[in-house]
Protein backbone atom coordinates (compact mmCIF):
# COMPACT_ATOMS: atom_id res chain seq x y z
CA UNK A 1 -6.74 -18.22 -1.08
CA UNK A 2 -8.33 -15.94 1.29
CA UNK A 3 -6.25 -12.73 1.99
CA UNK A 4 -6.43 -10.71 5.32
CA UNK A 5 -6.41 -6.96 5.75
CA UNK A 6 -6.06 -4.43 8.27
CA UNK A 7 -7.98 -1.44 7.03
CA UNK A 8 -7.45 1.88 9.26
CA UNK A 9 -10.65 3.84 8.95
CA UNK A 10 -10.28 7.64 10.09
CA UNK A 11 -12.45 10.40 10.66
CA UNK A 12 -11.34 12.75 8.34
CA UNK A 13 -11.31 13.32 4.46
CA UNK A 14 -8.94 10.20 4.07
CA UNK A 15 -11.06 7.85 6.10
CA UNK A 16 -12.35 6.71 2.62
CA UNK A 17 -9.48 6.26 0.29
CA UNK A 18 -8.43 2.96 1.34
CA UNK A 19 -12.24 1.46 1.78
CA UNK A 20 -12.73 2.70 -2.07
CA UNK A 21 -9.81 1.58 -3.44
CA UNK A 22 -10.69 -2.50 -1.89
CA UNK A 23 -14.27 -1.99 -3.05
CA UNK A 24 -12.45 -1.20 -6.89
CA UNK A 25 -10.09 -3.03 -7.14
CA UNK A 26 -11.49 -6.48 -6.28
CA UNK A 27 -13.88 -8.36 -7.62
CA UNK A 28 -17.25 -8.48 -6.18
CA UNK A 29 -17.91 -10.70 -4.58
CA UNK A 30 -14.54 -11.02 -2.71
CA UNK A 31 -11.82 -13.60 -1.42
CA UNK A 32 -10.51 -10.36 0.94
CA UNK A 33 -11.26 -10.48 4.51
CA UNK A 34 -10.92 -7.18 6.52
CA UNK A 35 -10.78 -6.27 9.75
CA UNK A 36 -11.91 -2.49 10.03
CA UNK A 37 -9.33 -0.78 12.37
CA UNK A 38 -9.90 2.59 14.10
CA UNK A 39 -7.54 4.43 16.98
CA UNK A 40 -9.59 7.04 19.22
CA UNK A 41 -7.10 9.61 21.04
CA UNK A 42 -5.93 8.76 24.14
CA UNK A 43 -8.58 8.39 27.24
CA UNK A 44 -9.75 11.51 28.79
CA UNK A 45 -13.32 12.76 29.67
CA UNK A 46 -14.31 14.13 26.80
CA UNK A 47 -12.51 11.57 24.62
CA UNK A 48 -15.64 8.75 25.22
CA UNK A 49 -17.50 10.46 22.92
CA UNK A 50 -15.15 10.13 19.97
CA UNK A 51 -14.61 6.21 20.25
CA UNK A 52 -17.77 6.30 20.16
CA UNK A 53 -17.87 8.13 17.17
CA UNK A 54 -15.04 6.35 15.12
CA UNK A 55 -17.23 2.81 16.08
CA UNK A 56 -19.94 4.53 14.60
CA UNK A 57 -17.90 5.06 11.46
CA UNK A 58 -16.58 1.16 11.54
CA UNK A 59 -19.92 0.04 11.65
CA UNK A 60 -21.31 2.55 8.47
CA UNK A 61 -18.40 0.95 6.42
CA UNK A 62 -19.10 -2.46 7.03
CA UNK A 63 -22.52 -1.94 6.20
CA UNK A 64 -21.40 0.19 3.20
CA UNK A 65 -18.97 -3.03 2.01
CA UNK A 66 -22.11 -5.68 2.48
CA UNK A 67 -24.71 -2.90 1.33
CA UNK A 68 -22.59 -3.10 -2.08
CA UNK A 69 -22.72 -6.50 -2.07
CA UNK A 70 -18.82 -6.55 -1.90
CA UNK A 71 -18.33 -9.07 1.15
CA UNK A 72 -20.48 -11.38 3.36
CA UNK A 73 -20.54 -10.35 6.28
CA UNK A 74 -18.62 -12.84 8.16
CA UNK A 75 -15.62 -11.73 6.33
CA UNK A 76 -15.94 -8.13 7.74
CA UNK A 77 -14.94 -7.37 12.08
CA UNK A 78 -14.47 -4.30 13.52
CA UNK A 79 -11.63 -3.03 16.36
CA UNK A 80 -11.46 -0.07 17.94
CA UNK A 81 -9.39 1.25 21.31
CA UNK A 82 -8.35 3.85 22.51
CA UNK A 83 -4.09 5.38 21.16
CA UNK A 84 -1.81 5.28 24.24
CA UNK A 85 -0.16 8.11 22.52
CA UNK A 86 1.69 6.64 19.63
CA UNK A 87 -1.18 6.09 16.92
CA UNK A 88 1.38 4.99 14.37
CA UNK A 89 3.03 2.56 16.32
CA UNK A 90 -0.28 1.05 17.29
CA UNK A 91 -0.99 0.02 13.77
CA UNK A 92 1.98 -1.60 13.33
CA UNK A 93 1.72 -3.18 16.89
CA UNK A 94 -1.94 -4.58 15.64
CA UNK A 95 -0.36 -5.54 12.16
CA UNK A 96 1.95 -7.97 13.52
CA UNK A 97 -0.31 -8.86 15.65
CA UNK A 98 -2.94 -9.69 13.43
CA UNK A 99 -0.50 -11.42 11.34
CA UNK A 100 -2.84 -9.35 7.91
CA UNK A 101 -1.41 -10.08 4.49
CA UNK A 102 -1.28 -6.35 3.88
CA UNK A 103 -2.02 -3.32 6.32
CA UNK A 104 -4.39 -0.14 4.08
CA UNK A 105 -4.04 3.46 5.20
CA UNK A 106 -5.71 6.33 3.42
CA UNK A 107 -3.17 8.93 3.32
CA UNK A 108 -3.72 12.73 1.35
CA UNK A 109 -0.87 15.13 -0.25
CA UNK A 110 0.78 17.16 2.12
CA UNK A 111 3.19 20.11 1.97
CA UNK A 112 6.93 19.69 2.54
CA UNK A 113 6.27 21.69 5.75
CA UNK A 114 3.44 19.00 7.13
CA UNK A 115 6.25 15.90 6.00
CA UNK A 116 8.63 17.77 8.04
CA UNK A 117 7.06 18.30 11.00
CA UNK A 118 5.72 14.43 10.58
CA UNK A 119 2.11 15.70 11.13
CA UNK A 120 1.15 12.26 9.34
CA UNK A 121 0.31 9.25 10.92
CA UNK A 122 1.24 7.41 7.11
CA UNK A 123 4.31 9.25 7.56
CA UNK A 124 5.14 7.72 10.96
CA UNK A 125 4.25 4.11 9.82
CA UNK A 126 6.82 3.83 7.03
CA UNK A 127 9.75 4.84 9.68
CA UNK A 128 8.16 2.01 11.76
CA UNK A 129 9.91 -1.80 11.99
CA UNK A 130 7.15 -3.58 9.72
CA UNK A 131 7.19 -7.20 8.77
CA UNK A 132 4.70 -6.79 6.63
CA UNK A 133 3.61 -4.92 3.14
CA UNK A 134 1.99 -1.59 3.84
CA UNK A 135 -0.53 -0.17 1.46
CA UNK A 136 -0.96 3.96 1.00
CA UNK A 137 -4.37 4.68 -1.02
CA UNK A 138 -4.55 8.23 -1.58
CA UNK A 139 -7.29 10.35 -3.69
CA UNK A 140 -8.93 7.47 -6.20
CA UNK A 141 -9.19 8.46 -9.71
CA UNK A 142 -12.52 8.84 -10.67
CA UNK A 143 -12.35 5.36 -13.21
CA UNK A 144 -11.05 3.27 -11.45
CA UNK A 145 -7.85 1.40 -12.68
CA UNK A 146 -7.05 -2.29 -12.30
CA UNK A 147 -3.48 -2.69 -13.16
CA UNK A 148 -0.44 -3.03 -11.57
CA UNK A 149 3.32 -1.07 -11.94
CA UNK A 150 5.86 -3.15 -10.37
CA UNK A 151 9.09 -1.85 -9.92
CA UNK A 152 12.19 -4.11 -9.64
CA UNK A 153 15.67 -4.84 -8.91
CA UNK A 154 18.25 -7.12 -8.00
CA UNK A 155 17.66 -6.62 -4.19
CA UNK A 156 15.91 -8.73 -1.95
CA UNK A 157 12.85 -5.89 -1.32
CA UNK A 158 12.02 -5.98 -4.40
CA UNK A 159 11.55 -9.68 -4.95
CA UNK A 160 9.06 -9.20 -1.28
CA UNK A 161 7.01 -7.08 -2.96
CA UNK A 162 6.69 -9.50 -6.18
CA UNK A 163 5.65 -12.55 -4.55
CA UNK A 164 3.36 -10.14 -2.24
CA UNK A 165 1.89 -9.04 -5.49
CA UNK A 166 1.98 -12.65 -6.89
CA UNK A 167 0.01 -14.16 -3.14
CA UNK A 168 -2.65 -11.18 -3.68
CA UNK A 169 -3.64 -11.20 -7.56
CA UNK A 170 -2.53 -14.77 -8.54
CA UNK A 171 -6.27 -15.99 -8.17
CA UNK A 172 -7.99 -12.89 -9.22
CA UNK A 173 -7.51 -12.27 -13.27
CA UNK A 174 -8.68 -9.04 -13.75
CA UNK A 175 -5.56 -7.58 -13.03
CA UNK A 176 -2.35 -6.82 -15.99
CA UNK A 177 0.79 -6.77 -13.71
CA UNK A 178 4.06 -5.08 -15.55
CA UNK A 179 7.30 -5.88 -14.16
CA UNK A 180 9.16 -2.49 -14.73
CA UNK A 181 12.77 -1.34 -14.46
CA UNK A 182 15.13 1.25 -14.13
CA UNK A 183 18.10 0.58 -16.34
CA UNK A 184 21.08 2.45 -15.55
CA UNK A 185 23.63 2.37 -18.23
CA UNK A 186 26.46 3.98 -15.81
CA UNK A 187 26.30 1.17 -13.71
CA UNK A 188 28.78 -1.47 -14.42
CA UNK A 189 28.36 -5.34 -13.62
CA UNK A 190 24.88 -4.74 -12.55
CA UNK A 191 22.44 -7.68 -12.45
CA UNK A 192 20.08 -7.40 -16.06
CA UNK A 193 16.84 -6.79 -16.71
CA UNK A 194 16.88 -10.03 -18.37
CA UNK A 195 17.43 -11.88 -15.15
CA UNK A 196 15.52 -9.78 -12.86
CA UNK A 197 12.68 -10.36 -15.14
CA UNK A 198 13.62 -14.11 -14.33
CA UNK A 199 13.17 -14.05 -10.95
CA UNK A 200 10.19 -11.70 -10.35
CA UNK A 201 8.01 -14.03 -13.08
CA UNK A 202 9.37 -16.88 -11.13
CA UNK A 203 7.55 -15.29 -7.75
CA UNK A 204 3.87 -13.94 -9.78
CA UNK A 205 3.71 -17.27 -11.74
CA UNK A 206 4.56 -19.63 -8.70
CA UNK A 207 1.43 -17.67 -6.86
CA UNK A 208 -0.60 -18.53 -9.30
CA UNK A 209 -0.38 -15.79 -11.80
CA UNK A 210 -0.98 -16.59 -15.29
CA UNK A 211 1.89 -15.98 -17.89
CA UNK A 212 0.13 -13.94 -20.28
CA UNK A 213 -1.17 -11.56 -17.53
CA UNK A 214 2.69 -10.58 -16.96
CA UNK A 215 4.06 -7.81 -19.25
CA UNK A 216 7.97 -6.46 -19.26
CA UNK A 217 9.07 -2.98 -19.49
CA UNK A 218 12.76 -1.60 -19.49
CA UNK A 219 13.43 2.36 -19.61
CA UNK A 220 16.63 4.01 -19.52
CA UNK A 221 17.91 6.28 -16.61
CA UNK A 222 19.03 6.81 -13.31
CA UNK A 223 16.53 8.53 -10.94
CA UNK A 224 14.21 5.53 -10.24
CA UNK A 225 11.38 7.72 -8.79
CA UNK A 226 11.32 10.12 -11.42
CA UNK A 227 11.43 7.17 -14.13
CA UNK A 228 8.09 5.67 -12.18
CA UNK A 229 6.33 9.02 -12.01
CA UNK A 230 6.85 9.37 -15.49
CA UNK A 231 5.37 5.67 -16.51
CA UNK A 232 2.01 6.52 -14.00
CA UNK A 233 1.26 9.61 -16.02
CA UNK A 234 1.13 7.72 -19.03
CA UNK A 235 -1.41 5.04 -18.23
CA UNK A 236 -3.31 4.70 -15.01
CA UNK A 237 -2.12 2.02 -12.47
CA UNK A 238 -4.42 1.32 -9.62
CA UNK A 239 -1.11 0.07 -8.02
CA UNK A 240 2.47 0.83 -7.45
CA UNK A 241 4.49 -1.78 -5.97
CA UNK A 242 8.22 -0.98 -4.69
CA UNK A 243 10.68 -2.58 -2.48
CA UNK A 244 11.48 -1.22 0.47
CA UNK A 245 15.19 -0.93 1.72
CA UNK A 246 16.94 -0.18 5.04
CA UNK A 247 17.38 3.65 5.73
CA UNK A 248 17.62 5.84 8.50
CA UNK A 249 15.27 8.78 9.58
CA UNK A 250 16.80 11.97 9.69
CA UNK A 251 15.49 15.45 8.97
CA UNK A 252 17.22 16.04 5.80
CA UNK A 253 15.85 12.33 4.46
CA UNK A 254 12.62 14.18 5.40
CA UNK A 255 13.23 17.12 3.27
CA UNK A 256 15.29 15.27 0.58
CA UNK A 257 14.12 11.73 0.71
CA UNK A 258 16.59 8.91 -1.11
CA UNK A 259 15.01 5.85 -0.93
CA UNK A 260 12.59 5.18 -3.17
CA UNK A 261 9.85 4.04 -1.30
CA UNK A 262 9.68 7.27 0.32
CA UNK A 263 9.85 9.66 -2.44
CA UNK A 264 7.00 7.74 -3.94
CA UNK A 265 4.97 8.16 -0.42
CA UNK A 266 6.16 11.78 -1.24
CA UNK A 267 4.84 12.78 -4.90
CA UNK A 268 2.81 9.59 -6.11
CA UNK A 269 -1.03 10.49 -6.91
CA UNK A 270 -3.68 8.66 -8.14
CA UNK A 271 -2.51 5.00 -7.30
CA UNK A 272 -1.86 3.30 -4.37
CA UNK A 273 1.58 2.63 -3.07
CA UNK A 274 2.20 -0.81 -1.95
CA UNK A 275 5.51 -1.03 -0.02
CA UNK A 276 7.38 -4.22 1.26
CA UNK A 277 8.47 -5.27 4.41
C-alpha cells in the first residue's frame, strides 16, 4: 500500500537529513509518495527572494529523488508558502491537512541553552496537538542502517506507534523490527513483557509483517531512555519508534524532560525518531 509523506525541506545544514534517510531506508524503486514541503518567512519585500529560493531547493530534491532513480515522478509534488509567523504550527496545520501517513523533519543536536530558548522549529512541533506520527531524522550514519528499535508498553501510545510501524514496513522486507522493553522489577502488578509482546506482534503481523522478521528483547531497569540509548549504541537502528504520552510544556520539562519521547528528541543520534500521535 502506498504511504504518504510530508517531507519539510529547509535551507540550512538539516535540509538533507530527512531526504537521505527516505532515499536509505526504502527500497528503490519506492511505494512512498512525498510531498516536498517548504515554509519561507513571513511576506516582506525582501522576503520574495527567499521563496523563491526554498522552491528552488524543492525542485533540486525532486530531481535529486528521480535522478537516483528512487521515485517516478508522479509520486513526488512540491508546496511552498509563505509562514504567517508560526512555522511550527504550519506543519502541523498542513499535516492534518494533508492527511500524510507520517510527517519527516531534519532536525540537528542542539545545546541545552538552544532547547531552552525553543530556537527549534522540531522542538516546537512535538509540543504541537498532532494526530499523526512525526518523524525526526537527524545526522545519517555514514552506512546506512535498515532496522528498527521499537519500544513498548502497556499504554495505548505505544501500541500507535506499532501498528504505524506495522502500516509502513509490513510490505517492504528489508527491514528486522525488535519489539523492545523496559522491565521494571519495582513495579508491582504491571502488565508483562509476555503480553505486551502479544499485542504489539498482533499490530506488525496484522499489517502485513512477516513473523520471522519480528525479534523480542527484554532488559532490566527503570530509566526507559537511558535503557534505549544504551541498546542504539550497541547495534545501529535506522529507526527508533516510541509512544508518545500526554504532558505539559513547562520550562523545567525543557531543561529536565520526563517523557520519553522527548528525552529521546533530546540525546538520540544516529537514528531517526519516530514518535506517535
Amino acid at each position: 500500500m502506498e504511504k504518504h509523506l510530508l517531507v519539510c525541506v529547509r535551507a540550512d545544514s538539516t535540509a538533507s537529513y530527512a531526504v537521505r534517510f527516505i532515499k536509505n531506508f526504502f527500497h528503490s524503486p519506492c511505494d512512498v509518495r512525498m510531498t516536498l514541503f517548504h515554509v519561507a518567512p513571513p511576506k516582506s519585500s525582501w522576503s520574495k527572494g527567499l521563496r523563491a529560493k526554498g522552491h528552488r531547493l524543492l525542485e533540486e530534491t525532486r530531481q535529486w529523488f528521480i535522478d537516483h532513480n528512487f521515485c517516478e515522478e508522479h509520486q513526488i509534488e512540491v508546496k511552498s508558502f509563505h509562514s504567517r509567523g508560526n512555522t511550527a504550527r504550519e506543519i502541523v496545520q498542513e499535516g492534518h491537512k494533508g492527511m500524510y501517513d507520517a510527517v519527516a523533519l531534519g532536525r540537528q543536536v542542539q545545546s541545552v541553552l538552544e532547547e531552552f530558548f525553543d530556537y527549534s522549529v522540531g522542538n516546537r512541533v512535538i509540543w504541537e496537538e498532532i494526530d499523526f506520527p512525526l518523524w525526526f531524522c537527524k545526522c545519517p550514519q555514514e552506512i546506512p542502517g535498515k532496522d528498527v528499535l521499537l519500544c513498548v508498553d502497556e499504554d495505548a501510545p505505544s501500541q500507535r506507534i506499532a501498528d504505524h510501524v506495522g502500516f509502513m514496513l509490513g510490505d517492504n522486507p528489508n527491514h528486522e523490527i525488535t519489539m523492545f522493553h523496559v522491565h521494571d522489577s519495582k513495579e508491582k502488578g504491571a502488565t508483562t513483557s509476555e503480553d505486551i509482546f502479544e499485542i504489539t506482534r498482533e499490530h506488525l503481523e496484522g499489517n502485513g509483517v512477516a513473523p520471522e522478521r519480528i525479534k523480542e528483547l527484554v532488559v532490566d531497569g527503570d530509566d526507559v531512555a537511558k535503557a534505549v540509548l544504551a541498546q542504539v549504541a550497541k547495534k545501529p537502528y535506522a529507526v527508533v519508534a516510541v509512544g508518545r504520552g500526554e504532558h505539559d510544556k513547562t520550562a523545567r520539562e525543557k531543561l529536565f524532560p520526563r517523557s520519553l519521547s522527548v528525552k529521546l528528541l533530546h540525546d538520540l543520534e544516529g537514528a531517526s525518531l519516530w514518535i506517535s500521535r
